[in-house]
PDB file of N, CA and C in Angstrom:
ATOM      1  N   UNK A   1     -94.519 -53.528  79.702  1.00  0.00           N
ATOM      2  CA  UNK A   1     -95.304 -52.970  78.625  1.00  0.00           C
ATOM      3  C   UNK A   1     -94.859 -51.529  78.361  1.00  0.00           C
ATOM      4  N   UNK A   2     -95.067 -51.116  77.278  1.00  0.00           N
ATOM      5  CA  UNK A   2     -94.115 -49.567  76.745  1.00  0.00           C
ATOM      6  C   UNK A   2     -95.400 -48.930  76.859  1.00  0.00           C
ATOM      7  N   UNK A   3     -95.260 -48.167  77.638  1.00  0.00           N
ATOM      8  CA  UNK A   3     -96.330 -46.522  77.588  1.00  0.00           C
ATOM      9  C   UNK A   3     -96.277 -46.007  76.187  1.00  0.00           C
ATOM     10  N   UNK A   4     -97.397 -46.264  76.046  1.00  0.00           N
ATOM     11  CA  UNK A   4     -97.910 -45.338  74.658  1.00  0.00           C
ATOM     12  C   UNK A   4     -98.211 -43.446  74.881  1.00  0.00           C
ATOM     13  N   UNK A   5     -97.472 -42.793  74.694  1.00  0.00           N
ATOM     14  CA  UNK A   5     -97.662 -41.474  75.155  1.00  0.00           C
ATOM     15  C   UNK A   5     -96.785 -40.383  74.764  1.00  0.00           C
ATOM     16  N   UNK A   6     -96.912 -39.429  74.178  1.00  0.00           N
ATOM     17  CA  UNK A   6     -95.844 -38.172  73.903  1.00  0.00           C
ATOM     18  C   UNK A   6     -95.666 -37.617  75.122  1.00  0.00           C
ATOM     19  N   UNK A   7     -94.944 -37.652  75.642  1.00  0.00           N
ATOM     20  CA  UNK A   7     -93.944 -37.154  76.876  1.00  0.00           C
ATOM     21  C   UNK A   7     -94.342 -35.142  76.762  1.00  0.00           C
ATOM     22  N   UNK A   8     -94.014 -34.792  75.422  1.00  0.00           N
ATOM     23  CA  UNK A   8     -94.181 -33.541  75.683  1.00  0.00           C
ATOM     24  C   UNK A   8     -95.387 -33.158  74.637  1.00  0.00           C
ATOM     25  N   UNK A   9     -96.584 -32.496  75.012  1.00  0.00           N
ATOM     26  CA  UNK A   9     -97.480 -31.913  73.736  1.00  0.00           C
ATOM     27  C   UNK A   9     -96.922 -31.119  72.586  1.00  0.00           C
ATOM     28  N   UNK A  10     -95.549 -30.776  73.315  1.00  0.00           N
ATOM     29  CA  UNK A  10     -95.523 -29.446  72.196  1.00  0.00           C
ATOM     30  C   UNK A  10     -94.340 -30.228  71.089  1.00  0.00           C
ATOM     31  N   UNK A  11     -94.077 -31.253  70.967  1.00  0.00           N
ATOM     32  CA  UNK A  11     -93.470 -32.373  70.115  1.00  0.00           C
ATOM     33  C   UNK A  11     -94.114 -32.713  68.765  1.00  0.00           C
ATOM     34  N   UNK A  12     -96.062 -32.854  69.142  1.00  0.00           N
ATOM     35  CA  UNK A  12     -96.727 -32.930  68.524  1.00  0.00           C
ATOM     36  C   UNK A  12     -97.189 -31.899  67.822  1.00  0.00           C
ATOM     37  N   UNK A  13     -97.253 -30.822  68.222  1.00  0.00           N
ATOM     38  CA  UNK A  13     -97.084 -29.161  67.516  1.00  0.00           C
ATOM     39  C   UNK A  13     -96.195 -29.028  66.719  1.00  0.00           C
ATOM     40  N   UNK A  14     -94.574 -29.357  66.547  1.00  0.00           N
ATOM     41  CA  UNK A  14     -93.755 -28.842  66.010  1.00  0.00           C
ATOM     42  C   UNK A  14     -94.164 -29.331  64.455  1.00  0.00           C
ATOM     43  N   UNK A  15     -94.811 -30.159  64.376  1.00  0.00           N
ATOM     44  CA  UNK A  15     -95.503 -30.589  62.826  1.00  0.00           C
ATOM     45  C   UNK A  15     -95.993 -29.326  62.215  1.00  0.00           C
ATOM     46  N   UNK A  16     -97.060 -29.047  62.764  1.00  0.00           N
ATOM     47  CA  UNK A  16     -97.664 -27.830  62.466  1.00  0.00           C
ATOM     48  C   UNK A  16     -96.892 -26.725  61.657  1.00  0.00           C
ATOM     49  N   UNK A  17     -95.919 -26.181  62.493  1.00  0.00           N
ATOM     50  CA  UNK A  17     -95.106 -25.089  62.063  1.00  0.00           C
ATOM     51  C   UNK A  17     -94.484 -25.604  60.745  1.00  0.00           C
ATOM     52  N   UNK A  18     -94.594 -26.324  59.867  1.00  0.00           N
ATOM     53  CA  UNK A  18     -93.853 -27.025  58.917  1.00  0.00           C
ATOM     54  C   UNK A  18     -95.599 -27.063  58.018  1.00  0.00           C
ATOM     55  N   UNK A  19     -96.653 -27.052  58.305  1.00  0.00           N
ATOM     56  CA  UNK A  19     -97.993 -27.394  57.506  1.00  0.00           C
ATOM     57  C   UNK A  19     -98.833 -26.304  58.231  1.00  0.00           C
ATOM     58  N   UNK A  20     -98.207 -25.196  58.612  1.00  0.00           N
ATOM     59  CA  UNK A  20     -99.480 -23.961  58.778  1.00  0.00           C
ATOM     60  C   UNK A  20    -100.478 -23.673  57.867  1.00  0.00           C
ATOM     61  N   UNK A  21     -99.930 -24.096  56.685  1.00  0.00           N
ATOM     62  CA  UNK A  21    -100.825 -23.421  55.274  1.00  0.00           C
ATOM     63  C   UNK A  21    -102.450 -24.332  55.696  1.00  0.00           C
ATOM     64  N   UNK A  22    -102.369 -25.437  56.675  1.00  0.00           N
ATOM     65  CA  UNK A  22    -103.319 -26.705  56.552  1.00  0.00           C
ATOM     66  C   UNK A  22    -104.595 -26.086  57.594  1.00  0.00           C
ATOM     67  N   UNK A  23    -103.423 -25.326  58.822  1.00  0.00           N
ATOM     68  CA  UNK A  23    -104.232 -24.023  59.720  1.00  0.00           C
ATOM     69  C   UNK A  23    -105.064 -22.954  58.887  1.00  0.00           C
ATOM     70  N   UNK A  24    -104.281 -22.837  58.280  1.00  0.00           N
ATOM     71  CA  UNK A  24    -104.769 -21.203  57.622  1.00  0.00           C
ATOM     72  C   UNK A  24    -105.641 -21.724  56.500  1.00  0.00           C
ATOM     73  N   UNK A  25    -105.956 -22.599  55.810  1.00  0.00           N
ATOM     74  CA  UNK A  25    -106.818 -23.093  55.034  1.00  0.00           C
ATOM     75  C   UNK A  25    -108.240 -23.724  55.763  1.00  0.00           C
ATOM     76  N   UNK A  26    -107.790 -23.522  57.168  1.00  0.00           N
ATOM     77  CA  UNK A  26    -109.753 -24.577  57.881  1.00  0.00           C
ATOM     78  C   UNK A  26    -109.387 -26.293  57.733  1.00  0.00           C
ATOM     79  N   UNK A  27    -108.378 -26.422  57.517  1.00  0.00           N
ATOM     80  CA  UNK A  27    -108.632 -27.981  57.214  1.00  0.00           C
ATOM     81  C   UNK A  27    -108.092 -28.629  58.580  1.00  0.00           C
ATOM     82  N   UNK A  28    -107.650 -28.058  59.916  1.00  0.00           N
ATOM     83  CA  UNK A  28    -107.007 -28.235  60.733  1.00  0.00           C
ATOM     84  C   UNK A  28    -107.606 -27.644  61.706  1.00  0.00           C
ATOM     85  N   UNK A  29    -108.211 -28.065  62.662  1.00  0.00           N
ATOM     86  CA  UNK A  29    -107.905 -27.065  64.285  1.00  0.00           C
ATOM     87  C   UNK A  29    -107.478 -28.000  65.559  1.00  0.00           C
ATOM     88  N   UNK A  30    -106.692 -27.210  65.831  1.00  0.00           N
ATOM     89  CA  UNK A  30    -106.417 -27.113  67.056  1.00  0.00           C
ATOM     90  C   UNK A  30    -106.941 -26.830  68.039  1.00  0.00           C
ATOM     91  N   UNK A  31    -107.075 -27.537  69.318  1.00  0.00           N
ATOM     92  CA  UNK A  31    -107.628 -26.956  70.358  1.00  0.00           C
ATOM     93  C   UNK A  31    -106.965 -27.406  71.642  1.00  0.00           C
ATOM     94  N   UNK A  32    -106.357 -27.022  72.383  1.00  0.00           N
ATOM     95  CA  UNK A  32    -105.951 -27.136  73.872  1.00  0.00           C
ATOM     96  C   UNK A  32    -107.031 -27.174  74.869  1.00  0.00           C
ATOM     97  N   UNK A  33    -107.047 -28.363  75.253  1.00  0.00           N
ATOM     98  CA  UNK A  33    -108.115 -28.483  76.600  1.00  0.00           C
ATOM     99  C   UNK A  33    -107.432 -28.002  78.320  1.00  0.00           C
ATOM    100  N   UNK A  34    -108.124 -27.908  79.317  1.00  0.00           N
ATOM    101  CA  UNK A  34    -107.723 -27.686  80.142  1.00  0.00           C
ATOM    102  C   UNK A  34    -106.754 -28.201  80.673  1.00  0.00           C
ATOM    103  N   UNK A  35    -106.851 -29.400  80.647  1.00  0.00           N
ATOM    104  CA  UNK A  35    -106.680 -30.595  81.372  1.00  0.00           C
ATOM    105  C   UNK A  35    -104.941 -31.234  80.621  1.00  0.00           C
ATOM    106  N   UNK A  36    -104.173 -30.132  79.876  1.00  0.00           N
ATOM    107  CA  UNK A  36    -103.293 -30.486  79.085  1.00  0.00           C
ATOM    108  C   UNK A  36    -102.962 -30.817  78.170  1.00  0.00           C
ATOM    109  N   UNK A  37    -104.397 -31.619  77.482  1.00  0.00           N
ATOM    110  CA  UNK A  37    -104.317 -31.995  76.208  1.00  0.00           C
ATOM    111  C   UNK A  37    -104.455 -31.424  75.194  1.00  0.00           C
ATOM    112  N   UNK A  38    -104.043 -32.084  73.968  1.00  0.00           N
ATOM    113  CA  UNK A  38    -104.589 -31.757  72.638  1.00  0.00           C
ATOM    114  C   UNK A  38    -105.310 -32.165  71.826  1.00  0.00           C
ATOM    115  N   UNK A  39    -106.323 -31.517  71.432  1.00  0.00           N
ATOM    116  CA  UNK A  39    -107.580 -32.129  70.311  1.00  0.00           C
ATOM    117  C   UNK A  39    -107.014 -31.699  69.070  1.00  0.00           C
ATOM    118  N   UNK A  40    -106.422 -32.366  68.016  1.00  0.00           N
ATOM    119  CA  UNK A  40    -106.266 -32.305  66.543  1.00  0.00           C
ATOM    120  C   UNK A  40    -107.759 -32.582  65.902  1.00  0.00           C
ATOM    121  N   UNK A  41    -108.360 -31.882  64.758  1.00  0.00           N
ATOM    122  CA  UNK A  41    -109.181 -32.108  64.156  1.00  0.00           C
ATOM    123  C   UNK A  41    -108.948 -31.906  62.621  1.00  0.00           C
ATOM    124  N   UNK A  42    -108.754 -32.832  61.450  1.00  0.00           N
ATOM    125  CA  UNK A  42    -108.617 -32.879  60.286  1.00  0.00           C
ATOM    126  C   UNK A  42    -110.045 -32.951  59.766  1.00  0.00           C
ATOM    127  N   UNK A  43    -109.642 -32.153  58.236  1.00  0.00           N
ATOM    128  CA  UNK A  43    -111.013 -32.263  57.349  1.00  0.00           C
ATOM    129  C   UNK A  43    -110.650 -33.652  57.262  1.00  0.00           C
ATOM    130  N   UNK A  44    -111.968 -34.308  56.231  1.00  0.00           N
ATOM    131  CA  UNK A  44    -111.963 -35.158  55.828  1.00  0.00           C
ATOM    132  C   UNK A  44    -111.115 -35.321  54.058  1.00  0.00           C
ATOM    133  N   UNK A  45    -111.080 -34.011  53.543  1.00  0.00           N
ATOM    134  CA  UNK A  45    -110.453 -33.717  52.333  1.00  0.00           C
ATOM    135  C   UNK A  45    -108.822 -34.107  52.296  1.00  0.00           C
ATOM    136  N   UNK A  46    -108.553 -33.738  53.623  1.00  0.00           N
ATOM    137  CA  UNK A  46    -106.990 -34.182  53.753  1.00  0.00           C
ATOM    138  C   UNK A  46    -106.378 -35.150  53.911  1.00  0.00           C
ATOM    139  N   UNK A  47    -107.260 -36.298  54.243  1.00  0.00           N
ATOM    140  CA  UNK A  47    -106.822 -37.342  54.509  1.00  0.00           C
ATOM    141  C   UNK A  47    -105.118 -38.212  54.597  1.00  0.00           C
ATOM    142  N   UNK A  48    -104.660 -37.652  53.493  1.00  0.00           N
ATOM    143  CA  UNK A  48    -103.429 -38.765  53.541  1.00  0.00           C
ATOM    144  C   UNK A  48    -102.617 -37.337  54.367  1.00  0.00           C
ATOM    145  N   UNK A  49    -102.634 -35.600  54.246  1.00  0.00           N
ATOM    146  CA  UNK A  49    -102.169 -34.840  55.444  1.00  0.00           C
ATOM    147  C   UNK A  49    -102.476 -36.139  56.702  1.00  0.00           C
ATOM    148  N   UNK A  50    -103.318 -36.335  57.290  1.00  0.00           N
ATOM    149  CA  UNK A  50    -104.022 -36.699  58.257  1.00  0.00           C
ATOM    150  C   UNK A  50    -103.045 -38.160  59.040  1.00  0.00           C
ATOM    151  N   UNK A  51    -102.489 -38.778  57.585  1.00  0.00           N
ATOM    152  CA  UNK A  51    -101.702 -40.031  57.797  1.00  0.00           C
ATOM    153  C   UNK A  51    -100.304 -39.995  58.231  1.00  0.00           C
ATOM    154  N   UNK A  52     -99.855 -39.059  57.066  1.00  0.00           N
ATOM    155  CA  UNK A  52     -98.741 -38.221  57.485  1.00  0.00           C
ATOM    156  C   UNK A  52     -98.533 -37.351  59.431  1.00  0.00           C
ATOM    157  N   UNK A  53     -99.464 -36.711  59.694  1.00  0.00           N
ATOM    158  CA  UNK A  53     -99.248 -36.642  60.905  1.00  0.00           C
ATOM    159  C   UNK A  53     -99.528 -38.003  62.285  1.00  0.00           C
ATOM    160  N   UNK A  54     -99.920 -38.945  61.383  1.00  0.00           N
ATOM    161  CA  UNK A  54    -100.252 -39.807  62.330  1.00  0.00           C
ATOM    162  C   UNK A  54     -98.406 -40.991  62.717  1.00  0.00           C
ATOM    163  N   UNK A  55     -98.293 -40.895  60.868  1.00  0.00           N
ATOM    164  CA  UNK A  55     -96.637 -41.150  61.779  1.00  0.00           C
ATOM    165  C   UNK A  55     -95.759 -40.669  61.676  1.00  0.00           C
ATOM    166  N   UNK A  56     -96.070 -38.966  62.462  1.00  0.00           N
ATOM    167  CA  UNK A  56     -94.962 -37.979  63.307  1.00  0.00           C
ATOM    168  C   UNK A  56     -95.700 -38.340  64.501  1.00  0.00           C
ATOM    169  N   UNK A  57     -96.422 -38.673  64.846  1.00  0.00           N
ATOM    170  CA  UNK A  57     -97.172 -38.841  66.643  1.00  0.00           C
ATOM    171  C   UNK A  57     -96.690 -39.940  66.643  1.00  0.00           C
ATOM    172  N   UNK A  58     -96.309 -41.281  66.048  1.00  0.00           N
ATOM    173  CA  UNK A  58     -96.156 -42.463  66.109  1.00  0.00           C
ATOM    174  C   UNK A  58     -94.043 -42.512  66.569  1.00  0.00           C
ATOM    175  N   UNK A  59     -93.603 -41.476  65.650  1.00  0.00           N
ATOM    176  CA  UNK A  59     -92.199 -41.169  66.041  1.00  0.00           C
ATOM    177  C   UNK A  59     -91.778 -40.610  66.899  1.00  0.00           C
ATOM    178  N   UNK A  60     -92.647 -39.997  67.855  1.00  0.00           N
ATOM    179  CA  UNK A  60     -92.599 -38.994  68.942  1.00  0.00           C
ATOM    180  C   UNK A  60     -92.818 -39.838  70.041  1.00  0.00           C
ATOM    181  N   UNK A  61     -93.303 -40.761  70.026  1.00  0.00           N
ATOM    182  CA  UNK A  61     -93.453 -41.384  71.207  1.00  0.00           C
ATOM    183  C   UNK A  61     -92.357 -41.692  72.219  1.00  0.00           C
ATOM    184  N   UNK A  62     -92.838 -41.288  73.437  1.00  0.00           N
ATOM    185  CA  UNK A  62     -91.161 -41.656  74.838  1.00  0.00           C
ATOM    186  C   UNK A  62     -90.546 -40.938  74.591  1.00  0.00           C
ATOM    187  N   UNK A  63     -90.151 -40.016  73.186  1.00  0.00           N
ATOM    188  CA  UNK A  63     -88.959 -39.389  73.331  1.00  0.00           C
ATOM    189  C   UNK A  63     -89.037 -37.526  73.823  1.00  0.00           C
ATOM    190  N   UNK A  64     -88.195 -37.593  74.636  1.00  0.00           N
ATOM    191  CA  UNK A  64     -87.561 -36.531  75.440  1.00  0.00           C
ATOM    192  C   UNK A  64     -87.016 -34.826  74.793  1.00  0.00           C
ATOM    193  N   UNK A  65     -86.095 -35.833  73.990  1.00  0.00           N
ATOM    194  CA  UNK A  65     -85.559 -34.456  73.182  1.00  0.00           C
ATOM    195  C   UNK A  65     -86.129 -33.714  72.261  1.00  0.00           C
ATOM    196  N   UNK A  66     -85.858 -32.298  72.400  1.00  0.00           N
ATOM    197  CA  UNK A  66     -86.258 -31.307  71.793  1.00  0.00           C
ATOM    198  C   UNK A  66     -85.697 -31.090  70.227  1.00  0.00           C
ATOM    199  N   UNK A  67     -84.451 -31.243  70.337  1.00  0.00           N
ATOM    200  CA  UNK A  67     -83.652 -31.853  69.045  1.00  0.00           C
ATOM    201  C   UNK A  67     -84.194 -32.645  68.178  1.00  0.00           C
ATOM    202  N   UNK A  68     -84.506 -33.929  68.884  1.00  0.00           N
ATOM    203  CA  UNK A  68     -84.551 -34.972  67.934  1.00  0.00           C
ATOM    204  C   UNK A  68     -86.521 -34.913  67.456  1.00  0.00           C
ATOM    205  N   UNK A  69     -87.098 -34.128  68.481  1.00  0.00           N
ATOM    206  CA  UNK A  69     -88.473 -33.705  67.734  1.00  0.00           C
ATOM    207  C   UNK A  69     -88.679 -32.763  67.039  1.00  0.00           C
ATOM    208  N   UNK A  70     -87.936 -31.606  66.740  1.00  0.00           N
ATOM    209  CA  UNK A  70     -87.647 -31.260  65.591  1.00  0.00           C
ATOM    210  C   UNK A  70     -87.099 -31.384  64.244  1.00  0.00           C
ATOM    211  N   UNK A  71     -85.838 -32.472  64.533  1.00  0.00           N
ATOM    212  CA  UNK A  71     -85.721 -33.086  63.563  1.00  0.00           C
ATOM    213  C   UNK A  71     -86.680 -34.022  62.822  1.00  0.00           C
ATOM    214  N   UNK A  72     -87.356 -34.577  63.456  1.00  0.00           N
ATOM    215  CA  UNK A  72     -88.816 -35.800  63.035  1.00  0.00           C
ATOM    216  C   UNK A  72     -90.157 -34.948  62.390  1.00  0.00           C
ATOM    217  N   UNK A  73     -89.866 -33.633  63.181  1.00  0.00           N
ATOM    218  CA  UNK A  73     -91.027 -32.928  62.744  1.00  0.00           C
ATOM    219  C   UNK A  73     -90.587 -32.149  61.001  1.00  0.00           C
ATOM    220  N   UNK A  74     -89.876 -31.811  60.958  1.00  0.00           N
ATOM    221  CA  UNK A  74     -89.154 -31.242  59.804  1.00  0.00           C
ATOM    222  C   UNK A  74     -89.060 -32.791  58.859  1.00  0.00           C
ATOM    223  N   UNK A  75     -88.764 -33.578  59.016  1.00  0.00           N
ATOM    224  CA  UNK A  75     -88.605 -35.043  58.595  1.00  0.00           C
ATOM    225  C   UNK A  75     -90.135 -35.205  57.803  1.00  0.00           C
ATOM    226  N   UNK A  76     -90.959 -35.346  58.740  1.00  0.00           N
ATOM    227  CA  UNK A  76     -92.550 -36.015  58.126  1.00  0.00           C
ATOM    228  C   UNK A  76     -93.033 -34.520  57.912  1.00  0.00           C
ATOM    229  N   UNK A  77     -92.917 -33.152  57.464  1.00  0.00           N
ATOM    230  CA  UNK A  77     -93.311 -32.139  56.778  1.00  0.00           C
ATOM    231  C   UNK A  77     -92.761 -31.883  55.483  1.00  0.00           C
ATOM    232  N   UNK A  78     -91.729 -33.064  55.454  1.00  0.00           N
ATOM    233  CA  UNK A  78     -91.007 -32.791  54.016  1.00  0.00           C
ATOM    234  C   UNK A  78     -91.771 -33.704  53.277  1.00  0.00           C
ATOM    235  N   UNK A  79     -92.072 -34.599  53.963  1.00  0.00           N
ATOM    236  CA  UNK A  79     -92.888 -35.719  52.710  1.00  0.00           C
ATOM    237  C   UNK A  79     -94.048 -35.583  51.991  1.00  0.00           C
ATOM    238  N   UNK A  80     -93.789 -35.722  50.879  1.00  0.00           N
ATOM    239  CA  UNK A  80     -94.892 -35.133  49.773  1.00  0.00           C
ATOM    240  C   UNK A  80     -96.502 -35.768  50.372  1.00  0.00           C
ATOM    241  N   UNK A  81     -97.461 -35.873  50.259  1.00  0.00           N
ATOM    242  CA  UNK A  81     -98.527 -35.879  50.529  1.00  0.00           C
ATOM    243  C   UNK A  81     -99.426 -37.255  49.657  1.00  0.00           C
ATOM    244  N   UNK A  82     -98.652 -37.254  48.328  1.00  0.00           N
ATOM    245  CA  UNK A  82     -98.824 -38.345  47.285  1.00  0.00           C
ATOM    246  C   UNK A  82     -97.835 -39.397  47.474  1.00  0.00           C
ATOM    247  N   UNK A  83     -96.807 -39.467  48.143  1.00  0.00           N
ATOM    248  CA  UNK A  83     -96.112 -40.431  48.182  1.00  0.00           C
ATOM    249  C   UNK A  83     -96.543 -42.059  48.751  1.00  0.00           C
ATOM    250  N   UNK A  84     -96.027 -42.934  48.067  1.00  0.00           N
ATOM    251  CA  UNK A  84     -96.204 -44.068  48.515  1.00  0.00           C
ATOM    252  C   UNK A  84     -96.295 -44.680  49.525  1.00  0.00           C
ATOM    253  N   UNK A  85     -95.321 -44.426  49.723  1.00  0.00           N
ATOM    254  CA  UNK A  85     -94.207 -44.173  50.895  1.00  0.00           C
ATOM    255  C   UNK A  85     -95.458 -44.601  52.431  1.00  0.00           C
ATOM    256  N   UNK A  86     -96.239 -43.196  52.256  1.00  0.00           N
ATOM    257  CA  UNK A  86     -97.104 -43.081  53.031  1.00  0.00           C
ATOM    258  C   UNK A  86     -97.938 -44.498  53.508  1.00  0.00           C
ATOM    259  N   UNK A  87     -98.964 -45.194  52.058  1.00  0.00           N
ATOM    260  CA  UNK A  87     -99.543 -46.070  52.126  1.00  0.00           C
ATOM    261  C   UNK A  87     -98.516 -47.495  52.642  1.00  0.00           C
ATOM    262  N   UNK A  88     -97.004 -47.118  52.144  1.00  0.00           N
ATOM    263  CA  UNK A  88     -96.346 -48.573  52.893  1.00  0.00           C
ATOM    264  C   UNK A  88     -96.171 -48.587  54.609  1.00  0.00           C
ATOM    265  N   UNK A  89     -96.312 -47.397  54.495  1.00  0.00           N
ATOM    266  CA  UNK A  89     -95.449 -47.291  56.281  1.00  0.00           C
ATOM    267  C   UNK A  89     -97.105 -47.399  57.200  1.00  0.00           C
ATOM    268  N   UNK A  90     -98.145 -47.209  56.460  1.00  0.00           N
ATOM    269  CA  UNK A  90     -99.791 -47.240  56.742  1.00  0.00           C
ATOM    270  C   UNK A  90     -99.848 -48.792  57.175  1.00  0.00           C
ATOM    271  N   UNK A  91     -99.602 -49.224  55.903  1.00  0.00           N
ATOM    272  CA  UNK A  91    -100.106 -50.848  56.267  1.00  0.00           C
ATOM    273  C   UNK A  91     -99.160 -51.753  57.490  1.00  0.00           C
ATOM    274  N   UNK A  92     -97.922 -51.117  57.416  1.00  0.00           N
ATOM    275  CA  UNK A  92     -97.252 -52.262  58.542  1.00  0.00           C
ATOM    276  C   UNK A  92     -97.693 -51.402  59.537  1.00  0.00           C
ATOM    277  N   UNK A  93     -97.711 -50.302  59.895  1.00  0.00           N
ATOM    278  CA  UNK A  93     -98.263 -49.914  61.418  1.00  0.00           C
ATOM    279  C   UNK A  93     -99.618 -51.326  61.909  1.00  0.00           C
ATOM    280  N   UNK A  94    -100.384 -51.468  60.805  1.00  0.00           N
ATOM    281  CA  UNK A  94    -101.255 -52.340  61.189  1.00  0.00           C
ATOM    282  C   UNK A  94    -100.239 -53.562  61.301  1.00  0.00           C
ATOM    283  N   UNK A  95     -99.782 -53.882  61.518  1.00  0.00           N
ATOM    284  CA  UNK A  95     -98.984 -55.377  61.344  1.00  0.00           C
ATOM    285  C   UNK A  95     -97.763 -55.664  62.385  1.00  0.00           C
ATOM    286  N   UNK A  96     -97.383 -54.097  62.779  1.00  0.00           N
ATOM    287  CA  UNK A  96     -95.993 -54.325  63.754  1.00  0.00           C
ATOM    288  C   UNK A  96     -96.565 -53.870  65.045  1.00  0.00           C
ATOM    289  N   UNK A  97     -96.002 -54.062  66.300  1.00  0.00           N
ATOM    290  CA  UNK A  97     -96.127 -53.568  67.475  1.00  0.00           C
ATOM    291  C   UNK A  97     -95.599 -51.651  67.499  1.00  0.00           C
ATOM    292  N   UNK A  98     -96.471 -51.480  68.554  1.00  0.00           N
ATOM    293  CA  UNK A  98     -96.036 -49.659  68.357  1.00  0.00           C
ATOM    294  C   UNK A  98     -94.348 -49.695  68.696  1.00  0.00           C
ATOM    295  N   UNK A  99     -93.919 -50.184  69.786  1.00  0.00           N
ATOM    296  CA  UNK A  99     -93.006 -49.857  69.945  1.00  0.00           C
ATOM    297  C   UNK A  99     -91.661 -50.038  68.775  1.00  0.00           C
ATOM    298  N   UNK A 100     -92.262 -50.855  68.549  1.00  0.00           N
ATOM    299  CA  UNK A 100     -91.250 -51.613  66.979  1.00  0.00           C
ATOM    300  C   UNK A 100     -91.424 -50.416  66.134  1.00  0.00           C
ATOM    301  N   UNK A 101     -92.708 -50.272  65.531  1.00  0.00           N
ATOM    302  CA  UNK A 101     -93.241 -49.043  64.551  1.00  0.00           C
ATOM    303  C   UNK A 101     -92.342 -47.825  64.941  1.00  0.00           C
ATOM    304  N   UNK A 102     -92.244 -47.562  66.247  1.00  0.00           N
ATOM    305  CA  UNK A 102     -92.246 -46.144  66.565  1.00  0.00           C
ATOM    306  C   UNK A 102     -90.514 -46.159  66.521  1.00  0.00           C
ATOM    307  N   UNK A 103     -89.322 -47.110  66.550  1.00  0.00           N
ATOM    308  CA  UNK A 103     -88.570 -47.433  66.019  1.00  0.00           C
ATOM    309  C   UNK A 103     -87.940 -46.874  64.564  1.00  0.00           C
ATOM    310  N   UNK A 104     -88.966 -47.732  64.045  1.00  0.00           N
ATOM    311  CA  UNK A 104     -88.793 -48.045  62.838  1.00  0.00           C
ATOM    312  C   UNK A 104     -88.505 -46.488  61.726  1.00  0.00           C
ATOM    313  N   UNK A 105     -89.796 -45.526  62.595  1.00  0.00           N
ATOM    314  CA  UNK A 105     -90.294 -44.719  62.250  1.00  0.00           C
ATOM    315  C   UNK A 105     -89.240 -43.546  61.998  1.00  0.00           C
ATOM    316  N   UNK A 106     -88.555 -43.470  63.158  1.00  0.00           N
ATOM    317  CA  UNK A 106     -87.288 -42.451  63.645  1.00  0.00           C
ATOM    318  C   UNK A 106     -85.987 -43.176  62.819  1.00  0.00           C
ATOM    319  N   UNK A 107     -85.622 -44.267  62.316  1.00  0.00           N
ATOM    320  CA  UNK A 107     -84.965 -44.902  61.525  1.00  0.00           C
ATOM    321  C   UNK A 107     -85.263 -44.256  60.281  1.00  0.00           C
ATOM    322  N   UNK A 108     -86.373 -44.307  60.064  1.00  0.00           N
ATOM    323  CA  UNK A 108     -86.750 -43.883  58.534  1.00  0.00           C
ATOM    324  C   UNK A 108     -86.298 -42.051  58.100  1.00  0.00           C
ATOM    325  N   UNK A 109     -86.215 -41.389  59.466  1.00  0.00           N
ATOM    326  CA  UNK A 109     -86.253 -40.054  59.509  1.00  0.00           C
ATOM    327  C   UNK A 109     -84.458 -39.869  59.868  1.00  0.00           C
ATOM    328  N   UNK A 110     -83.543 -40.678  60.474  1.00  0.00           N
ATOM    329  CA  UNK A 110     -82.388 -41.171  60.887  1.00  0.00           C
ATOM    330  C   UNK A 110     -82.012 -39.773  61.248  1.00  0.00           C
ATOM    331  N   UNK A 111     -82.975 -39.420  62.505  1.00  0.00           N
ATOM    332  CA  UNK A 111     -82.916 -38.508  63.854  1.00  0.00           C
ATOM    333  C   UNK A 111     -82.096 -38.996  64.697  1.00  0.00           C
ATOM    334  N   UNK A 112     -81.092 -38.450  65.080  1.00  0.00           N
ATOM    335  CA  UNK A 112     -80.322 -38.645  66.378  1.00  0.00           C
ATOM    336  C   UNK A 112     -80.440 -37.794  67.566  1.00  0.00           C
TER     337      UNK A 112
END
């Protein structure tokens, strides 16, 4: 079975630096718990923001490199917010296995 898990937190950050304006507007916080983790909190106004970061966490998964999570992160900060795109890659997450998805995902971004 494939561990579902970002290997490094700060993988999942590098989004951010690409959508600060989302920080600096209240529609975003961040919070670091003790215990290592990270609490993301989206308005509800942002919603498809919200989707969009859901598959950069979905492309990040297992992977190691620092490289190739910057490249993914720069990748899903370029994508417009209205795009389709979004709602297609939405519905097969419901339909494919993560590991397939999370594949698929880094294909779509063609991170090496």
């Amino acid at each position: 079975m494939l561990a579902k898990r970002v290997t490094k937190p700060e993988h999942i950050l590098r989004w951010f630096l690409y959508n600060q304006s989302l920080i600096d507007q209240g529609l975003v916080s961040i919070k670091r718990k003790s215990s290592g983790t990270i609490q993301v909190v989206f308005s509800e106004s942002v919603e498809r923001h919200f989707k969009i970061f859901l598959l950069h966490v979905y492309s990040v998964l297992n992977i190691r490199s620092d490289r190739k999570a910057e490249c993914l992160a720069k990748c899903w900060s370029r994508l417009d917010a209205i795009s389709p795109i979004i709602d297609v890659l939405w519905e097969l997450s419901r339909i494919t296995d993560v590991r397939r998805f999370s594949g698929l995902l880094r294909g779509y971004c063609l991170c090496r």
